[in-house]
PDB file of N, CA and C in Angstrom:
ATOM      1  N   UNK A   1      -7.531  24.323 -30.197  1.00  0.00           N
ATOM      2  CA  UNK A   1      -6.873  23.275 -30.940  1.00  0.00           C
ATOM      3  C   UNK A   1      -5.421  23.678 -31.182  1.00  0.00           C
ATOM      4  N   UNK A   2      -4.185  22.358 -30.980  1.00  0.00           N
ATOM      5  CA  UNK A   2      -3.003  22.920 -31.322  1.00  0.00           C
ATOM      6  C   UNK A   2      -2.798  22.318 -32.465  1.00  0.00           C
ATOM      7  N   UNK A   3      -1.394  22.301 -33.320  1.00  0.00           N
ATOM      8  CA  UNK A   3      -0.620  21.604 -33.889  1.00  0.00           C
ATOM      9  C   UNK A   3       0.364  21.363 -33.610  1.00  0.00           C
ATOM     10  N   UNK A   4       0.758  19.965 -33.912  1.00  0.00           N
ATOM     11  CA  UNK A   4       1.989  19.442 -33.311  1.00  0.00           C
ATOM     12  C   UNK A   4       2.964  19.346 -34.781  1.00  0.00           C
ATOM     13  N   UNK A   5       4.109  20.191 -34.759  1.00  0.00           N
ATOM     14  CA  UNK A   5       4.560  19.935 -35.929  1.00  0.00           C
ATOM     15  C   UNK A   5       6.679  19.739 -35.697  1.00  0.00           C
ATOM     16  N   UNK A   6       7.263  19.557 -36.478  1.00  0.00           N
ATOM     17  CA  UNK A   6       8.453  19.156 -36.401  1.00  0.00           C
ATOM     18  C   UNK A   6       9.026  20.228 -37.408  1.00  0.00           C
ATOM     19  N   UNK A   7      10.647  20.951 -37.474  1.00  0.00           N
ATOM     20  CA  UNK A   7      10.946  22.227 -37.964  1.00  0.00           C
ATOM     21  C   UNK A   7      10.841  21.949 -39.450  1.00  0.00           C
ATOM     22  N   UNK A   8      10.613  20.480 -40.376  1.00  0.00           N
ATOM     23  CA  UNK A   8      10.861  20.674 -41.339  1.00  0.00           C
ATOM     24  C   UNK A   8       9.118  20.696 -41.936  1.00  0.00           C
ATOM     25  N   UNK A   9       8.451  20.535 -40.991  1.00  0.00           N
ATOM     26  CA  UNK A   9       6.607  20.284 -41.794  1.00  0.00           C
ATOM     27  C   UNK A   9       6.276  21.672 -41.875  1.00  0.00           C
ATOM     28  N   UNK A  10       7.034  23.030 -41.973  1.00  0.00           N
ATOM     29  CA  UNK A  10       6.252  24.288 -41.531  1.00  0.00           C
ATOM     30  C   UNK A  10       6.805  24.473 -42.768  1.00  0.00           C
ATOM     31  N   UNK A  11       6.458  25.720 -43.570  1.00  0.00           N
ATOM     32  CA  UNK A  11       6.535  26.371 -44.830  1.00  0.00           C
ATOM     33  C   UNK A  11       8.162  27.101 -44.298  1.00  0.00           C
ATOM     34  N   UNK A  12       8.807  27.541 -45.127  1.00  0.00           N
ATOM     35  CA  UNK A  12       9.810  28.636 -44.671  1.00  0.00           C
ATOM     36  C   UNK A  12       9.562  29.748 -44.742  1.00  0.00           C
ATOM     37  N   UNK A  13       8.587  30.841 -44.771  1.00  0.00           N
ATOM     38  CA  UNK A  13       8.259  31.805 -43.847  1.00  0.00           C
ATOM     39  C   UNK A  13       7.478  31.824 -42.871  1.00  0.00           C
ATOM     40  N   UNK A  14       6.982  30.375 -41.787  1.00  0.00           N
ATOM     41  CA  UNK A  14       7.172  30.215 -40.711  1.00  0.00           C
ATOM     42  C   UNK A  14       7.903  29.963 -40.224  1.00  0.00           C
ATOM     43  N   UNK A  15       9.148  29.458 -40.262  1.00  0.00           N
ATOM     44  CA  UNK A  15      10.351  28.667 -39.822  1.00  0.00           C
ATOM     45  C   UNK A  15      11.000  29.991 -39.277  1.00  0.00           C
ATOM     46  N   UNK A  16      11.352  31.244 -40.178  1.00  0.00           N
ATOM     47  CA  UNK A  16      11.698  32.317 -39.871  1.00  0.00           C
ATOM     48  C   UNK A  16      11.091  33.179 -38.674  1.00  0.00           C
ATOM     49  N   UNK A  17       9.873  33.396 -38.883  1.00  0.00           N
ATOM     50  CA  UNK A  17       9.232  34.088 -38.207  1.00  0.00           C
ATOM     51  C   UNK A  17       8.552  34.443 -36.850  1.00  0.00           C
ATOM     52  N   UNK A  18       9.822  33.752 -36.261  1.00  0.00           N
ATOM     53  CA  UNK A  18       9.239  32.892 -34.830  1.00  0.00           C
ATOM     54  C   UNK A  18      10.332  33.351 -33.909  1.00  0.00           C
ATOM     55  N   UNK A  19      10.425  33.587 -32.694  1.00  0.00           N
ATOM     56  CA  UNK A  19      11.723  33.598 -32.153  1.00  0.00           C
ATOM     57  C   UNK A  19      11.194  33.061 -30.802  1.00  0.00           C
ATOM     58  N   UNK A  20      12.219  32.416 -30.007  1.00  0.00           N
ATOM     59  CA  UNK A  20      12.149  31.605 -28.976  1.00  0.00           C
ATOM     60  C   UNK A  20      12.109  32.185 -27.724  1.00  0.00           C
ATOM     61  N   UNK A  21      11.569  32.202 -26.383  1.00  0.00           N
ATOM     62  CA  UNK A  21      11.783  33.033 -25.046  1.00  0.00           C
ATOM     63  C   UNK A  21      12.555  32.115 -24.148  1.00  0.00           C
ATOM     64  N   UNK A  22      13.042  31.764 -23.007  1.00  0.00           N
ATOM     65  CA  UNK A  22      13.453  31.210 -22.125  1.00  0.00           C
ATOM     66  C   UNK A  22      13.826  29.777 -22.014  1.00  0.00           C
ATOM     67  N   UNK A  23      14.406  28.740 -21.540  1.00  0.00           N
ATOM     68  CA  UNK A  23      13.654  27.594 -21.371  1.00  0.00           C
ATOM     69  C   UNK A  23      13.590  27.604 -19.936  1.00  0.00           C
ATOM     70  N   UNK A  24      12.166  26.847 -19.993  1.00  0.00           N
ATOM     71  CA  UNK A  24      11.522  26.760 -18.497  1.00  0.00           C
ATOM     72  C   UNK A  24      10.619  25.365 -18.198  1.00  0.00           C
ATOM     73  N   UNK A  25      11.098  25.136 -16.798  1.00  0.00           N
ATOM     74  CA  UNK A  25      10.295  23.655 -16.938  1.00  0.00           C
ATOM     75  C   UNK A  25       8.546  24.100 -16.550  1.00  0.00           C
ATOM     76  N   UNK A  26       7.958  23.215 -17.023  1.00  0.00           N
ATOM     77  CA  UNK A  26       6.448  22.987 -16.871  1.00  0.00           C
ATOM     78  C   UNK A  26       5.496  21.348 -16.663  1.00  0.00           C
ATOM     79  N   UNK A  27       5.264  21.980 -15.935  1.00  0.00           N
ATOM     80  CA  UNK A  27       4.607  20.458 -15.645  1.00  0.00           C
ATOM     81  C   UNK A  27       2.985  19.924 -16.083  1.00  0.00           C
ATOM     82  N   UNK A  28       3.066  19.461 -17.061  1.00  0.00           N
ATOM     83  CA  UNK A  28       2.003  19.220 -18.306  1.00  0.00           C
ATOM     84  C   UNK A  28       1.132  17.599 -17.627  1.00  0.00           C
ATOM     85  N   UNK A  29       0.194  17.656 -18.336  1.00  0.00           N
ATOM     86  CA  UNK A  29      -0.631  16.385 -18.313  1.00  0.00           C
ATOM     87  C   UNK A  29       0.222  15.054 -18.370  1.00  0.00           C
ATOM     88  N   UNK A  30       1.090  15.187 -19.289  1.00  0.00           N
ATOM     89  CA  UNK A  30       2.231  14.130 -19.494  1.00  0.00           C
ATOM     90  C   UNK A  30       3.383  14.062 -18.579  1.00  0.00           C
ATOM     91  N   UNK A  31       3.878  14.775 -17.783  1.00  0.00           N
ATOM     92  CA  UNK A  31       4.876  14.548 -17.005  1.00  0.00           C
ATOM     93  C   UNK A  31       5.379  16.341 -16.845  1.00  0.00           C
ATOM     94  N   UNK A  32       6.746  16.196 -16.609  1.00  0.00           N
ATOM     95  CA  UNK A  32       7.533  17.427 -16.718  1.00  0.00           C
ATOM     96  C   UNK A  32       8.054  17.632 -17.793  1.00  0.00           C
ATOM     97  N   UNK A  33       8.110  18.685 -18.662  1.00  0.00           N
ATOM     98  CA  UNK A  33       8.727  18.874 -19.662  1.00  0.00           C
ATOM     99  C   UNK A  33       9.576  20.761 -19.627  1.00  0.00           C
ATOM    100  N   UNK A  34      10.416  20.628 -20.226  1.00  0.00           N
ATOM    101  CA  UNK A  34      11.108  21.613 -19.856  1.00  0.00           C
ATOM    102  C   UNK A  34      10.695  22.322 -21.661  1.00  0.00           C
ATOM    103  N   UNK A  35      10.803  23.877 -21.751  1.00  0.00           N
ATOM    104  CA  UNK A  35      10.145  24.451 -22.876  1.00  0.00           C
ATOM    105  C   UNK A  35      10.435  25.051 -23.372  1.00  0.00           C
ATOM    106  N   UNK A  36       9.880  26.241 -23.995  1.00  0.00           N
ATOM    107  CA  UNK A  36      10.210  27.607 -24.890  1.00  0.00           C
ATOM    108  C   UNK A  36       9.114  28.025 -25.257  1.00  0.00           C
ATOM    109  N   UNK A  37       8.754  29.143 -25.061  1.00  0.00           N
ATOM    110  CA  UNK A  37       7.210  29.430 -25.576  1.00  0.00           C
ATOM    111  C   UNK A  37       8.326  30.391 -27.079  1.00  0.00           C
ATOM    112  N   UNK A  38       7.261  30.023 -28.153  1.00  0.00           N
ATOM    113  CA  UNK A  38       7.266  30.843 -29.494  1.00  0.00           C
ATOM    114  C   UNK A  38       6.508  31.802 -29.716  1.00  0.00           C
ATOM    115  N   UNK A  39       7.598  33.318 -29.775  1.00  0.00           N
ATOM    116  CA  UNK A  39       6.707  34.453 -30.236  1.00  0.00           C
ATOM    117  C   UNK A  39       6.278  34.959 -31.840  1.00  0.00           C
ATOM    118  N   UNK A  40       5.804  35.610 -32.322  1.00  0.00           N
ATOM    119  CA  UNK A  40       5.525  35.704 -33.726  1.00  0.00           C
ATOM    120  C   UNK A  40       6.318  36.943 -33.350  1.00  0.00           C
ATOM    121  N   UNK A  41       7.676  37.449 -34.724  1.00  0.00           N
ATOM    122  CA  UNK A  41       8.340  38.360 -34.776  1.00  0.00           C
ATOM    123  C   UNK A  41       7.683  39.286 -35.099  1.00  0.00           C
ATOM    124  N   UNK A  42       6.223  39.509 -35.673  1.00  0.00           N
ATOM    125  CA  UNK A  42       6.074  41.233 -35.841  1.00  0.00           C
ATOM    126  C   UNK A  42       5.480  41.416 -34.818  1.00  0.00           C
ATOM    127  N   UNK A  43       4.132  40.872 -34.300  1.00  0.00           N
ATOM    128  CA  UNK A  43       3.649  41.286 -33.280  1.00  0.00           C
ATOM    129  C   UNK A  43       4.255  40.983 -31.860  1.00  0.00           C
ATOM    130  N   UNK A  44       5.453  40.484 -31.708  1.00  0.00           N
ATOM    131  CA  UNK A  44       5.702  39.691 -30.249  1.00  0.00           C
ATOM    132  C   UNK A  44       4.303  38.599 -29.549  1.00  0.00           C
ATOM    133  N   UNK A  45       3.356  38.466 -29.914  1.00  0.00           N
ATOM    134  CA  UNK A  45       2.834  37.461 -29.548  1.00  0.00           C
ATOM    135  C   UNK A  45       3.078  36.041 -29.100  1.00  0.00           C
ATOM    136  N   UNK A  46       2.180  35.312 -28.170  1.00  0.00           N
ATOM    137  CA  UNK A  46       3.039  34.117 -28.062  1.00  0.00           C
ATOM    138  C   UNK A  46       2.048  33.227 -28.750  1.00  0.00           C
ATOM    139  N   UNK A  47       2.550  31.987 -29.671  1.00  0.00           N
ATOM    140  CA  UNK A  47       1.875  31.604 -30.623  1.00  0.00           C
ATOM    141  C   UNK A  47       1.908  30.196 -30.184  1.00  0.00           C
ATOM    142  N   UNK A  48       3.191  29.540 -29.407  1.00  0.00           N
ATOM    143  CA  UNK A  48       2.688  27.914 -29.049  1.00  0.00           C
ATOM    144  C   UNK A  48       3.647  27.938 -28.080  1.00  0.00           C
ATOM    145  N   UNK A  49       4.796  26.811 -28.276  1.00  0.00           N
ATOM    146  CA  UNK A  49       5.833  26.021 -27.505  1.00  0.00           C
ATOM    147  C   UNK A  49       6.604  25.506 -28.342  1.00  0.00           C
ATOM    148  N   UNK A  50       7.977  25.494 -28.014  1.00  0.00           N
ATOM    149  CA  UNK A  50       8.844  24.123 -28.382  1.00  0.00           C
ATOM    150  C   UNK A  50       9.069  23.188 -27.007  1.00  0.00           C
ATOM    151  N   UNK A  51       9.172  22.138 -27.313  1.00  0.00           N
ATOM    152  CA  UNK A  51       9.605  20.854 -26.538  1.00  0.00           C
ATOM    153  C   UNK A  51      11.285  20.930 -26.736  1.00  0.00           C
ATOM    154  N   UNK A  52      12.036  21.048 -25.650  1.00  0.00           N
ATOM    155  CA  UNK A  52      13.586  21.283 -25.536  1.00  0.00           C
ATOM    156  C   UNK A  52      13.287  20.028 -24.704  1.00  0.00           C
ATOM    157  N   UNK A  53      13.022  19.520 -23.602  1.00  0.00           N
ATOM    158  CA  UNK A  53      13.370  18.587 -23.112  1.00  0.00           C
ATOM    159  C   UNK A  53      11.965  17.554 -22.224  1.00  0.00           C
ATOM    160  N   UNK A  54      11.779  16.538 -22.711  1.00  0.00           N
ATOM    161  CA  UNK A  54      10.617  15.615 -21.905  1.00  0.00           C
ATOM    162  C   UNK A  54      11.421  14.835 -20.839  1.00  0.00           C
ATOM    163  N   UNK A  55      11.248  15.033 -19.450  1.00  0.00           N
ATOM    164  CA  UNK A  55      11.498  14.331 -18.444  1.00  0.00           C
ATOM    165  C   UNK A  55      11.141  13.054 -18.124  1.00  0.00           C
ATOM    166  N   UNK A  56       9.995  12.397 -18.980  1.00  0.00           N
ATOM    167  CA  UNK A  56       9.285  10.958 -18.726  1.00  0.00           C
ATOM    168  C   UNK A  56      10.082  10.489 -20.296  1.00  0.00           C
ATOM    169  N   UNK A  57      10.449   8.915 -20.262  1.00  0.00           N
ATOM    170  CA  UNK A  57      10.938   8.368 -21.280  1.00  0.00           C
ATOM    171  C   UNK A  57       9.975   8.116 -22.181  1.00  0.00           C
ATOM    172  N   UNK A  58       8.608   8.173 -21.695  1.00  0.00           N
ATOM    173  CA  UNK A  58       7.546   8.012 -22.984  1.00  0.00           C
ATOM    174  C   UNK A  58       6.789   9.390 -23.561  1.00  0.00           C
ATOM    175  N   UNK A  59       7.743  10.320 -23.014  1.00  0.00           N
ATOM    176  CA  UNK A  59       7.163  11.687 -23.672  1.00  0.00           C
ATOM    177  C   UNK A  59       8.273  12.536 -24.987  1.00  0.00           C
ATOM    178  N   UNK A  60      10.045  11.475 -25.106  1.00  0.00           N
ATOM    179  CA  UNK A  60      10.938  11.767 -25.277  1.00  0.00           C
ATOM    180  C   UNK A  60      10.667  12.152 -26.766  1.00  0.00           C
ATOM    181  N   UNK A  61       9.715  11.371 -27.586  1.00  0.00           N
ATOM    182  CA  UNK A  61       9.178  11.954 -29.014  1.00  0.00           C
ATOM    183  C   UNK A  61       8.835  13.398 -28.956  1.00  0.00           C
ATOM    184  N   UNK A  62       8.761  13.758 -28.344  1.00  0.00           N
ATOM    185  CA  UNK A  62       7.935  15.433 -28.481  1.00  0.00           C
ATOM    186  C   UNK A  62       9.322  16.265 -28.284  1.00  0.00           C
ATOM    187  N   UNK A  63      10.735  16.100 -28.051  1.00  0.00           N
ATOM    188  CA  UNK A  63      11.790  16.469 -28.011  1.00  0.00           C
ATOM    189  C   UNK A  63      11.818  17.163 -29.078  1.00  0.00           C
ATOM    190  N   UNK A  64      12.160  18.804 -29.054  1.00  0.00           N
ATOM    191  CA  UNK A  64      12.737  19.376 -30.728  1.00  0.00           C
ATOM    192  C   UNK A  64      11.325  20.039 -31.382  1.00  0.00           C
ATOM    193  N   UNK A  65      10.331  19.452 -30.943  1.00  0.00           N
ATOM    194  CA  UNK A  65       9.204  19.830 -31.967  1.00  0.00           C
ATOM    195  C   UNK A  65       8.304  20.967 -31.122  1.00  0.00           C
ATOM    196  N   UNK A  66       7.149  21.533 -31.851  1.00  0.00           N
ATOM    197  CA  UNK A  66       6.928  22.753 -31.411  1.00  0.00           C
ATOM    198  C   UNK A  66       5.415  22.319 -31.530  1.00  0.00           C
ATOM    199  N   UNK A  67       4.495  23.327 -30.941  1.00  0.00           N
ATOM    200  CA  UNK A  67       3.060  23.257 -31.210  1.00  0.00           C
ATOM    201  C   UNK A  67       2.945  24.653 -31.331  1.00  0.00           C
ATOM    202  N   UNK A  68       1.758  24.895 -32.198  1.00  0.00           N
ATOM    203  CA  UNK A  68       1.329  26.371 -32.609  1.00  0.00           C
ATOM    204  C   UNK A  68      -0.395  26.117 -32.093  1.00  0.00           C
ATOM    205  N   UNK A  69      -0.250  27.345 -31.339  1.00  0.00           N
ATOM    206  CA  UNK A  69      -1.944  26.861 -31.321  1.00  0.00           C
ATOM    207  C   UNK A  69      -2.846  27.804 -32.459  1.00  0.00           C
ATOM    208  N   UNK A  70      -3.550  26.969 -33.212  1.00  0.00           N
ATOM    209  CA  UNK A  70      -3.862  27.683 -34.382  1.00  0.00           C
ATOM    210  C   UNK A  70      -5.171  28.762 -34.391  1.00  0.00           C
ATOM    211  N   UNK A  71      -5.399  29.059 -33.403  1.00  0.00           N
ATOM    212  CA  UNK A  71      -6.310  30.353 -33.082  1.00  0.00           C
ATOM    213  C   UNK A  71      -5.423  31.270 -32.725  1.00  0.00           C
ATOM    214  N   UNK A  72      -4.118  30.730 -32.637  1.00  0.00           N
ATOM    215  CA  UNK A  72      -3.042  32.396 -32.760  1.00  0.00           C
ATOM    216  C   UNK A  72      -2.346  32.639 -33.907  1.00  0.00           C
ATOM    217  N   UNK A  73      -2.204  31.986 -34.992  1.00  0.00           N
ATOM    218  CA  UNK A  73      -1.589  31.751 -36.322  1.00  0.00           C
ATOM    219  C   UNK A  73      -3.172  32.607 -37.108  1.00  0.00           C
ATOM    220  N   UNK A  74      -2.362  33.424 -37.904  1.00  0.00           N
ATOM    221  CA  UNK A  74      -3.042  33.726 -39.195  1.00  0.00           C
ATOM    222  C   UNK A  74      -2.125  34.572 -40.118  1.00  0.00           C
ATOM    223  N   UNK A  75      -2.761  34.371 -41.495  1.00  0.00           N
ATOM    224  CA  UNK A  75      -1.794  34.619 -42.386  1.00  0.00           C
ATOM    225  C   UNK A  75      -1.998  35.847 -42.680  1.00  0.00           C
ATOM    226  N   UNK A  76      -0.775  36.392 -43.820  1.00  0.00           N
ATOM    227  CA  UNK A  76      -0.572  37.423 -44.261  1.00  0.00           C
ATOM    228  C   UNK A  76      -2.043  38.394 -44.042  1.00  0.00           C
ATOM    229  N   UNK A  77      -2.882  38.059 -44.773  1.00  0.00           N
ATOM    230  CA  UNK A  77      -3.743  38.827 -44.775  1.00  0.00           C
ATOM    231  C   UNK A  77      -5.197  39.233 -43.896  1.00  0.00           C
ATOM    232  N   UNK A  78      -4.622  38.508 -42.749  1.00  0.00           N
ATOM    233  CA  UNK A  78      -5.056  38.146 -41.401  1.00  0.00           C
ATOM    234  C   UNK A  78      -6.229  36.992 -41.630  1.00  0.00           C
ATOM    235  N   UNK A  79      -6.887  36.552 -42.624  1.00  0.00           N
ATOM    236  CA  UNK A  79      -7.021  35.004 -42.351  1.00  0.00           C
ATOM    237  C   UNK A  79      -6.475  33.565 -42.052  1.00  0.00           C
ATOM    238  N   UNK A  80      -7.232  32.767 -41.245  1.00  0.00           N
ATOM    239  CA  UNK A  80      -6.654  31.461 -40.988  1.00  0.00           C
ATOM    240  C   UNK A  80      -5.660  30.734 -41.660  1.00  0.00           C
ATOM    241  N   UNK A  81      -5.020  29.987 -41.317  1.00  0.00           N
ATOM    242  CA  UNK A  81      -4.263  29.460 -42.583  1.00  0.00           C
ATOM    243  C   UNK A  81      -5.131  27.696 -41.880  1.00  0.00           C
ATOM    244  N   UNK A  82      -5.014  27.191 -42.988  1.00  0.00           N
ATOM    245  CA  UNK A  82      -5.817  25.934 -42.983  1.00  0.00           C
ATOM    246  C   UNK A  82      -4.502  25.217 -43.344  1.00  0.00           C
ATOM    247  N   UNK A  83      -5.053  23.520 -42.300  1.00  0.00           N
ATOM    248  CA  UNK A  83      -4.178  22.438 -42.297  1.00  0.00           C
ATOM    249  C   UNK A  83      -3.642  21.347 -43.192  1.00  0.00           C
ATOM    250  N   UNK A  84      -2.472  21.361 -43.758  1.00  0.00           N
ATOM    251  CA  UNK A  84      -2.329  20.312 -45.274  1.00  0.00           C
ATOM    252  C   UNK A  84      -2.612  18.935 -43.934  1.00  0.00           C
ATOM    253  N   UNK A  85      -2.566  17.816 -44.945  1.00  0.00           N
ATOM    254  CA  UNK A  85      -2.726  16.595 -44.724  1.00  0.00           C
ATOM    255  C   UNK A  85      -1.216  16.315 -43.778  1.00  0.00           C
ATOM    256  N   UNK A  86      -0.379  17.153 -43.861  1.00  0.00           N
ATOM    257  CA  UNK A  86       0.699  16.068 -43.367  1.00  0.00           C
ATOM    258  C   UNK A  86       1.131  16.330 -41.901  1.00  0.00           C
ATOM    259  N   UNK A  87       0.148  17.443 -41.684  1.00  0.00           N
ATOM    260  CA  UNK A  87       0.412  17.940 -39.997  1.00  0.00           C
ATOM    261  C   UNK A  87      -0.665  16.978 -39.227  1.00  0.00           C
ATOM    262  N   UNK A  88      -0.248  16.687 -38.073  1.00  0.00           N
ATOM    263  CA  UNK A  88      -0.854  16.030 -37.458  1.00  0.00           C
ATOM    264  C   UNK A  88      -1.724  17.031 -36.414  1.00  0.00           C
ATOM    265  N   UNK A  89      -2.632  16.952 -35.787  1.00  0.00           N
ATOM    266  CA  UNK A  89      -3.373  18.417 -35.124  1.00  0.00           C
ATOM    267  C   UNK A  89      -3.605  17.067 -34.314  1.00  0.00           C
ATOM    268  N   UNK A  90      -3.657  17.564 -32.857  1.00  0.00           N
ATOM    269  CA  UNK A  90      -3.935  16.795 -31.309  1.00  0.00           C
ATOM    270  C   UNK A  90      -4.556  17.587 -30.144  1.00  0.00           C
ATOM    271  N   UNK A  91      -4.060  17.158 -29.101  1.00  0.00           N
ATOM    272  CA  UNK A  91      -4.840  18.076 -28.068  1.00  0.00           C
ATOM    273  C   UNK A  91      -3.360  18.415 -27.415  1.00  0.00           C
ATOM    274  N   UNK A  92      -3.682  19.397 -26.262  1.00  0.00           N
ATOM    275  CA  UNK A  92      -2.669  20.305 -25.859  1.00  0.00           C
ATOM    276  C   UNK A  92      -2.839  19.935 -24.116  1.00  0.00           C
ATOM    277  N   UNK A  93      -1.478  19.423 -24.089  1.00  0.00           N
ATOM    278  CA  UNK A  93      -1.379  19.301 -22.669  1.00  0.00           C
ATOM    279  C   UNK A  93      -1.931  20.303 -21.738  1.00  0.00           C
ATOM    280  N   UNK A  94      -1.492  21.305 -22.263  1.00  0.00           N
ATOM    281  CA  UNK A  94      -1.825  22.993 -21.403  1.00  0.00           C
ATOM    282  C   UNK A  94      -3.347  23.067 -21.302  1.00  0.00           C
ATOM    283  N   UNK A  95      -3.926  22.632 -22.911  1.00  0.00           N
ATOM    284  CA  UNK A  95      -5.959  22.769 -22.494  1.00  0.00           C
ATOM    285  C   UNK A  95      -6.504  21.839 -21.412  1.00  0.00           C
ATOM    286  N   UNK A  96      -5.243  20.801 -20.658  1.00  0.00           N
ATOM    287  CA  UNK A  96      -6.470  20.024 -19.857  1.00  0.00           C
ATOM    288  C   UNK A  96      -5.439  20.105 -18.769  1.00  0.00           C
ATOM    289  N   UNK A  97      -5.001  21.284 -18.395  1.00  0.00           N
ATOM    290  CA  UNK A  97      -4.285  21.390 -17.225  1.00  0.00           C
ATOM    291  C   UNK A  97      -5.264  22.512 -16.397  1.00  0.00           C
TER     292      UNK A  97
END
């Protein structure tokens, strides 16, 4: 399962804690989209994607925003962190590729 979230729906010590790798295009269920995979700064792990650029005009919403897939997210004290109401959770182009 991912989450699809936008930079201001994340707490601010996620916002921080993230740093960006490359951009690279990929070619997803939805079209081509060009990317960034997100690492978690202590462990270097890779934790989701940002969307830098959607090549199809009906994928252009996902521009800017990031997905975390939440079986790689856990908190401080190495449990889950659970979903408020205002994130939207979807499916992941990448799981049905």
């Amino acid at each position: 399962m991912v989450i699809f979230i936008d930079k201001f729906s994340l707490p601010l010590f996620l916002r921080v804690n993230v740093s960006a790798g490359e951009k690279e295009d990929r070619l997803m269920m939805t079209g081509l989209h060009t990317v960034v995979d997100i690492f978690c700064v202590g462990c270097g792990s890779i934790v989701g994607w940002k969307y830098e650029t959607a090549h199809e005009k009906s994928q252009k919403y996902k521009e800017g925003k990031s997905v975390l897939e939440r079986c790689k997210v856990s908190g401080p004290d190495g449990s889950n962190y659970w979903l408020s109401h205002g994130i939207h959770v979807g499916g992941s182009d990448v799981d049905d590729v």
